[in-house]
N, C-alpha and C. Protein backbone atom coordinates (compact mmCIF):
# COMPACT_ATOMS: atom_id res chain seq x y z
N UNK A 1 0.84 -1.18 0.00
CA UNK A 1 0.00 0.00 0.00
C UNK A 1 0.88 1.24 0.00
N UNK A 2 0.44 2.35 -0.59
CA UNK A 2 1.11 3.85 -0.20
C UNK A 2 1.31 4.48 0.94
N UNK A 3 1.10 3.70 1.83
CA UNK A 3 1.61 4.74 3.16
C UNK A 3 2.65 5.07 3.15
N UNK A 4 2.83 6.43 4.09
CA UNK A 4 3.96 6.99 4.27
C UNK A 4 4.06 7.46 5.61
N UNK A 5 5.16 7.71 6.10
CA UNK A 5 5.77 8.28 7.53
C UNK A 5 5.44 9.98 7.48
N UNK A 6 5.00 10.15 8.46
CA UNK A 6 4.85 11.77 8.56
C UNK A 6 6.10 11.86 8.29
N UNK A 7 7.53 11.95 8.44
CA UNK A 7 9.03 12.73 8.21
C UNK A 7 8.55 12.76 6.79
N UNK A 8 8.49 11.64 6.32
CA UNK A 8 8.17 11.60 4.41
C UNK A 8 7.53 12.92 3.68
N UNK A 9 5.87 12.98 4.54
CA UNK A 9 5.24 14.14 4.01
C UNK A 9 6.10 15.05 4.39
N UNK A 10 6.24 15.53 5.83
CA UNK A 10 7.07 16.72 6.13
C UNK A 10 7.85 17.09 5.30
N UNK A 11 9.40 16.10 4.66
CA UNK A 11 10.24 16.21 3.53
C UNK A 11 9.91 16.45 2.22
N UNK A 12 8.68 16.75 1.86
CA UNK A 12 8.26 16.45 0.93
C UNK A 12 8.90 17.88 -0.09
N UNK A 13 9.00 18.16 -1.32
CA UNK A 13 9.50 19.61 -1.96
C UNK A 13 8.29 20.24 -2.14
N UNK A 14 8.23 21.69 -1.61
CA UNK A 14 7.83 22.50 -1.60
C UNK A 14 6.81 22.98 -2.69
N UNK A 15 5.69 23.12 -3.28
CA UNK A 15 5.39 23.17 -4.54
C UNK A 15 5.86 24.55 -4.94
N UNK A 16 6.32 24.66 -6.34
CA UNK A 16 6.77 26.25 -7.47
C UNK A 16 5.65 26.86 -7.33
N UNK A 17 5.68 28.39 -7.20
CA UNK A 17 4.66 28.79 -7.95
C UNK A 17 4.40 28.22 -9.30
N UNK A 18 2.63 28.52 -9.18
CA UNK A 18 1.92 28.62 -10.81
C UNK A 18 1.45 29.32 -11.30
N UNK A 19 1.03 28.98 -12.74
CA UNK A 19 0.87 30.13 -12.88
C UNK A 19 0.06 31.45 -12.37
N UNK A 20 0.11 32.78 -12.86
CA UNK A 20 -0.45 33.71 -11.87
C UNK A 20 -2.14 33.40 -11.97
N UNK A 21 -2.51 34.04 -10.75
CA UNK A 21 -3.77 33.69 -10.56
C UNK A 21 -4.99 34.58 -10.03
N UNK A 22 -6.26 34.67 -10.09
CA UNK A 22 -7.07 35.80 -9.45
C UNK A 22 -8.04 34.45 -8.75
N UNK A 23 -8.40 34.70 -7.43
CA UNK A 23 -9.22 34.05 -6.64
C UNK A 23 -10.35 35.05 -6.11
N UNK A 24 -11.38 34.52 -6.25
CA UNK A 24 -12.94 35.88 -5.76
C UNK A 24 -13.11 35.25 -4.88
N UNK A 25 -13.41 36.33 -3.90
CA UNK A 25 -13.76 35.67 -2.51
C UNK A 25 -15.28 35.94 -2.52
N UNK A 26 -15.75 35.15 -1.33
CA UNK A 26 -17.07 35.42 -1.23
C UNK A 26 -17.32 35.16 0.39
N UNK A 27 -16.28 35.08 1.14
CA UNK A 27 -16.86 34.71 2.48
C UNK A 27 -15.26 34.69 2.93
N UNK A 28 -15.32 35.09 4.33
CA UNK A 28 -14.03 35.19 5.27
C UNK A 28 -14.29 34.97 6.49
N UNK A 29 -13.49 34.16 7.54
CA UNK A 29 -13.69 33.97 8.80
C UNK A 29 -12.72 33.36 9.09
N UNK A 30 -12.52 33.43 10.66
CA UNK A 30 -11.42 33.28 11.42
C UNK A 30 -11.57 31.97 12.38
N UNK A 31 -10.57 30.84 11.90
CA UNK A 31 -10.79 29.85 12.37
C UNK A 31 -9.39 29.65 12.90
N UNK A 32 -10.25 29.47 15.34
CA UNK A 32 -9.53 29.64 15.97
C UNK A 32 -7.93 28.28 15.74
N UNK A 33 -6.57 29.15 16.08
CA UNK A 33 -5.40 28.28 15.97
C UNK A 33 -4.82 28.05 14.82
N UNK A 34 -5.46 28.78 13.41
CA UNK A 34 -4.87 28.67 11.99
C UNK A 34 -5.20 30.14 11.64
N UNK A 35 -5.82 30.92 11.98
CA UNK A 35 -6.41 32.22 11.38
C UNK A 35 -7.47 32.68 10.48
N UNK A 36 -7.42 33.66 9.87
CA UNK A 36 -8.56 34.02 8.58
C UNK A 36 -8.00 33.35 7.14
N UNK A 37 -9.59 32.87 6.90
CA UNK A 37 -9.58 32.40 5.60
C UNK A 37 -10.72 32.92 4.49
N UNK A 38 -10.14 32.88 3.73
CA UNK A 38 -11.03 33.55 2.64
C UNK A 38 -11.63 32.34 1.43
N UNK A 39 -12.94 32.38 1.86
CA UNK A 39 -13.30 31.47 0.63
C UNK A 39 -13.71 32.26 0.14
N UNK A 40 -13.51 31.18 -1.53
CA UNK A 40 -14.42 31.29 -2.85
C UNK A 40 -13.94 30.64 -4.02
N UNK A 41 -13.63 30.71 -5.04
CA UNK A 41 -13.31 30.24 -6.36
C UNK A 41 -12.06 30.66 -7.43
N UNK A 42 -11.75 29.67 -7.58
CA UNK A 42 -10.27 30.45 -8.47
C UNK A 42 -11.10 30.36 -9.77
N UNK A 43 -10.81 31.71 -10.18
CA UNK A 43 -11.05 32.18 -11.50
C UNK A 43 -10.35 32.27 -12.94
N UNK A 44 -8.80 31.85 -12.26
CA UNK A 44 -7.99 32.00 -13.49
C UNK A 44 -6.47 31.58 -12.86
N UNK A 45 -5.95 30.83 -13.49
CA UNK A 45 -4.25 30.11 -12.78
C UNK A 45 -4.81 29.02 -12.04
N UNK A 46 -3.81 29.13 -11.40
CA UNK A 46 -3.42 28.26 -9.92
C UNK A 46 -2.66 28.54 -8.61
N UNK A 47 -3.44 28.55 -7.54
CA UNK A 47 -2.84 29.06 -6.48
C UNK A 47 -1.84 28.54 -5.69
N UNK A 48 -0.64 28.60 -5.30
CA UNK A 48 0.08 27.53 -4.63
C UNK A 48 0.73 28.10 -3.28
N UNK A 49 0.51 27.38 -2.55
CA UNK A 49 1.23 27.74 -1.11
C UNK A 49 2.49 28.30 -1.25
N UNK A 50 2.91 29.54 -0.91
CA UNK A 50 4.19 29.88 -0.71
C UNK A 50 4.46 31.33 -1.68
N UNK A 51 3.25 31.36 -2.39
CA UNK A 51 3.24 32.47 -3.76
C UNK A 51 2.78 33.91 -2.78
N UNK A 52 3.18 35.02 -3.34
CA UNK A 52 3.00 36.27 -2.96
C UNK A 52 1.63 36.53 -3.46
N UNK A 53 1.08 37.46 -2.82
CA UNK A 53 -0.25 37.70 -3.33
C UNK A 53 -0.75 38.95 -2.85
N UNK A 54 -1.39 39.68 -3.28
CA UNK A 54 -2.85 40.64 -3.29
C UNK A 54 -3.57 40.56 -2.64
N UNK A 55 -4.53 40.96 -1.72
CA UNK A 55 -6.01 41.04 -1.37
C UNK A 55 -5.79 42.61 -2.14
N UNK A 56 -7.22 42.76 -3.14
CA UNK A 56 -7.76 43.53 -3.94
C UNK A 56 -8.69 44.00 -3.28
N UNK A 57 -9.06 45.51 -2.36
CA UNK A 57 -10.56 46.15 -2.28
C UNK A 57 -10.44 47.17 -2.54
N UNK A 58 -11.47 47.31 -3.58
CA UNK A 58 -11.44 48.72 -3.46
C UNK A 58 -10.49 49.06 -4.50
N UNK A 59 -10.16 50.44 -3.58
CA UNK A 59 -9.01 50.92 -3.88
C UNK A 59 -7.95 50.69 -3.48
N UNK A 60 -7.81 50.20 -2.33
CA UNK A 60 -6.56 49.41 -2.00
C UNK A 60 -6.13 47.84 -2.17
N UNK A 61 -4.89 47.91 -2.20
CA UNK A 61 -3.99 46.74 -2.32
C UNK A 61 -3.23 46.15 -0.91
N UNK A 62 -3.60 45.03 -0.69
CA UNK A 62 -3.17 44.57 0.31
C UNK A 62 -1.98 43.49 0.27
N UNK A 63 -0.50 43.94 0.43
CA UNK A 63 0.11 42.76 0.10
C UNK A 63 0.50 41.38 1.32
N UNK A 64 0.57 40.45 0.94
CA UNK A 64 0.31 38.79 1.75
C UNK A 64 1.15 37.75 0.85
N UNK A 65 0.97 36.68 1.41
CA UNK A 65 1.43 35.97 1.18
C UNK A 65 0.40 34.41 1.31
N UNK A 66 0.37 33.42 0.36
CA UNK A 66 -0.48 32.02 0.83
C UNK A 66 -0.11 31.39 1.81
N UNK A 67 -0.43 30.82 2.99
CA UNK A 67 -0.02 30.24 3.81
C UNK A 67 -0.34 29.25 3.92
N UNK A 68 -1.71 28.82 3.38
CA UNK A 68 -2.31 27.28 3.84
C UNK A 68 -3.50 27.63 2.54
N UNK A 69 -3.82 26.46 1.90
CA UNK A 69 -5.16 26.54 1.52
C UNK A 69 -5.69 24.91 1.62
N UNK A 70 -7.12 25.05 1.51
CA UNK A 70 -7.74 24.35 2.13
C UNK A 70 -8.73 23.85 0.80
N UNK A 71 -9.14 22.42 0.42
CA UNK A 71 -10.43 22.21 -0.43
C UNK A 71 -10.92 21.51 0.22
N UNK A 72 -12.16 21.12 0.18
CA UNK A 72 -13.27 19.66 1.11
C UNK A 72 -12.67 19.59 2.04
N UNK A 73 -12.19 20.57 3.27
CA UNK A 73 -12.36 20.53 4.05
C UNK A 73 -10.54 20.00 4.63
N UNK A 74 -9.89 20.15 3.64
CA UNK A 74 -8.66 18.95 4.00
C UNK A 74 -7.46 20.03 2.98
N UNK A 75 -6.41 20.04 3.99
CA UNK A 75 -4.83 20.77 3.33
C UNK A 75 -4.54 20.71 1.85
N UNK A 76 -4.65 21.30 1.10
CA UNK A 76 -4.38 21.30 -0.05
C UNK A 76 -2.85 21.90 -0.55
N UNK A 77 -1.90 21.52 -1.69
CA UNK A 77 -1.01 22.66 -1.97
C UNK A 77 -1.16 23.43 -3.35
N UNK A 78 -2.28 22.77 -3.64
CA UNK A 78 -3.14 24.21 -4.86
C UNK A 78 -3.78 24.00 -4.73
N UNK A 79 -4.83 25.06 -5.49
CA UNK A 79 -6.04 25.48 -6.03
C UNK A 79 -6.01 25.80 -7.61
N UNK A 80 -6.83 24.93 -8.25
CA UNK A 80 -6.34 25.09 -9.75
C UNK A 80 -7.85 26.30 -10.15
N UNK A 81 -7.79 26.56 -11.64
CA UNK A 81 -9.09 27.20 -12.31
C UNK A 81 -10.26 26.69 -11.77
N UNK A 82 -11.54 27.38 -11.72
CA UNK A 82 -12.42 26.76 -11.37
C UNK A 82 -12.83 25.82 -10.04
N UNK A 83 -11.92 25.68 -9.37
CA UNK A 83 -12.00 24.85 -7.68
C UNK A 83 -12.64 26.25 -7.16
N UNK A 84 -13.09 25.88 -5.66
CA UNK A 84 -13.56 26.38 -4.92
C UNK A 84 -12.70 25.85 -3.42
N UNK A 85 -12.43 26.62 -2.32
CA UNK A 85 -11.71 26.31 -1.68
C UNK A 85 -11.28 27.33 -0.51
N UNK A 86 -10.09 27.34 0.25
CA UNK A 86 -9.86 28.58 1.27
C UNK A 86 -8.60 29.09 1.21
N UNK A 87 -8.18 30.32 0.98
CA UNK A 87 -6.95 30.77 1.01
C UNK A 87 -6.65 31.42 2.33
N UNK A 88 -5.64 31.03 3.06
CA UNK A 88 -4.90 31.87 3.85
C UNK A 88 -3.54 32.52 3.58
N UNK A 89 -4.19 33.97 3.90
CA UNK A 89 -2.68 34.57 3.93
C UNK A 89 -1.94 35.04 5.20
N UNK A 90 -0.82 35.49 4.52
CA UNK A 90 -0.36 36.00 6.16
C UNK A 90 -0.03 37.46 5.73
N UNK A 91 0.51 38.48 6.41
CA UNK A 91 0.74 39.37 6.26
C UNK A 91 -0.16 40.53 6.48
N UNK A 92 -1.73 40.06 6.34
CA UNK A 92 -2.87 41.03 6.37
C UNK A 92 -3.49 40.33 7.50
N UNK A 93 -3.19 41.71 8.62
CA UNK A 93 -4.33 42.03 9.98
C UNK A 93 -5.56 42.52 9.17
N UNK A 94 -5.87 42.20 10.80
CA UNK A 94 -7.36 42.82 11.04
C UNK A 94 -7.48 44.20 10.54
N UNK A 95 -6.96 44.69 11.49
CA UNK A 95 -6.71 46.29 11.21
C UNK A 95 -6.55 46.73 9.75
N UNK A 96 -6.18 45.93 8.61
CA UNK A 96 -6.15 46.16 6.89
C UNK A 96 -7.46 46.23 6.50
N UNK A 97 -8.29 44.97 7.13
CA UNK A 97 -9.81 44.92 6.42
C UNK A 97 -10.63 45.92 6.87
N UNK A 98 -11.79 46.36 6.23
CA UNK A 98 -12.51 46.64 5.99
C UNK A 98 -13.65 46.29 7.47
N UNK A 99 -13.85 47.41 8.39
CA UNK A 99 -14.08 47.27 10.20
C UNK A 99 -15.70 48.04 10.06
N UNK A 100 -16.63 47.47 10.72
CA UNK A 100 -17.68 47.51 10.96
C UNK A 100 -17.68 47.78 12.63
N UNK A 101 -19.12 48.91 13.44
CA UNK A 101 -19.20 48.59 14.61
C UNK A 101 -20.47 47.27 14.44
N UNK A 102 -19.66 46.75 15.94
CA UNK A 102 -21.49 45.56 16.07
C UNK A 102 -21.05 45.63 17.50
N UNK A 103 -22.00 45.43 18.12
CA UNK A 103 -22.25 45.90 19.81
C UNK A 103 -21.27 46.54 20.63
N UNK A 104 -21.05 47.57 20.14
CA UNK A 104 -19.87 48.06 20.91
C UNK A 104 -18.27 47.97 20.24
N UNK A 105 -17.95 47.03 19.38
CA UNK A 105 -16.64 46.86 19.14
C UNK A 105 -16.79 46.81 17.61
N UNK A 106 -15.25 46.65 17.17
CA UNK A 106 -15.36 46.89 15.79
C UNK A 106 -14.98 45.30 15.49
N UNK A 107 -15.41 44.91 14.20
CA UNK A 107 -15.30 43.63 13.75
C UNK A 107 -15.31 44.04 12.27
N UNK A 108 -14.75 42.56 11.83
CA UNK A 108 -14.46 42.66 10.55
C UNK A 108 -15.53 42.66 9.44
N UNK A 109 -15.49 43.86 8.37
CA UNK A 109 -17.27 43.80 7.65
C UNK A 109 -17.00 42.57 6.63
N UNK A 110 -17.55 41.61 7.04
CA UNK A 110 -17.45 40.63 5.74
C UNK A 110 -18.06 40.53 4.92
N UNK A 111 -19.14 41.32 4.99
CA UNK A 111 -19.80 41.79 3.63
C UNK A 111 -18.98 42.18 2.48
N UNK A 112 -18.63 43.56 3.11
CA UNK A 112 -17.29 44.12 2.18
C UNK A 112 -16.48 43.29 1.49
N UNK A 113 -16.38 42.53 2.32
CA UNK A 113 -15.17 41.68 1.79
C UNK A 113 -15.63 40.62 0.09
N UNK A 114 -16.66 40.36 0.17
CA UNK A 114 -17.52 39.51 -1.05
C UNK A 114 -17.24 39.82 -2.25
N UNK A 115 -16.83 39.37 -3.11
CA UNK A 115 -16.90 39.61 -4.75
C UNK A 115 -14.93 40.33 -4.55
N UNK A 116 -14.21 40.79 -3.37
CA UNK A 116 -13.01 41.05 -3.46
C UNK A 116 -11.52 39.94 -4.40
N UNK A 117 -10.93 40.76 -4.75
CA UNK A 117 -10.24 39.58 -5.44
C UNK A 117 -8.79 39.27 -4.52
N UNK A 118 -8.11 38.05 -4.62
CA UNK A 118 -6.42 37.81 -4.05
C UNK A 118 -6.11 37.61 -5.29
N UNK A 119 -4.70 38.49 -6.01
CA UNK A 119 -4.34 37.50 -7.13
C UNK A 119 -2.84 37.33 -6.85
N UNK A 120 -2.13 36.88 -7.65
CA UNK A 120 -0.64 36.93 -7.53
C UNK A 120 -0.43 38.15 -7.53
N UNK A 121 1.05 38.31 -7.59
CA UNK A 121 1.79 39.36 -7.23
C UNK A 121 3.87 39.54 -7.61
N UNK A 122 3.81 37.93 -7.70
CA UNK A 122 4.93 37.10 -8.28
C UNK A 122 5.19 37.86 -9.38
């Protein structure tokens, strides 16, 4: 059978960037012990862990980096055309997005955030 030793995966090479890519988000939330993730759909390329990237609003440019993405629920190291899935970046706080009040405190408007694009930056 294919099993393998976690050292194996761990060792495993790094994936290259691919080509460049635009991902639309449609939903963001913060899942405690890994951070914010941004779902929605890659629209064009392929996304790969380790690639520089964009968050697009607006008028501003937010620069990040991929840190983890996620499909069905399980670690992925891309996101090709057309998948649907979760990008994490790093580099972009709270304090970058787009802040709503709700009872007293400010939180993140994730409305705003919908139809926003991540693309490369590579």
């Amino acid at each position: 059978m294919g099993f393998f030793r976690k050292s194996e995966a761990r060792d495993a090479p790094v994936p290259k960037p691919g080509t460049p890519f635009t991902f639309r988000v449609d939903d963001m939330f913060t899942i405690t012990g890994r951070g914010r993730v941004f779902t929605g759909v890659v629209e064009s390329g392929e996304v790969v862990i380790g690639t520089s990237a964009d968050l697009v609003l607006d008028d501003r440019v937010l620069p990040g980096r991929v840190a983890r993405i996620e499909a069905r629920r399980r670690k992925s190291q891309t996101l090709r055309s057309g998948e649907t899935g979760g990008v994490f970046l790093d580099g972009i706080t709270t304090e970058d997005l787009p802040l709503r009040h709700s009872d007293g405190d400010m939180r993140v408007d994730v409305a705003a955030l919908k139809g926003a694009l991540i693309r490369s930056s590579d």
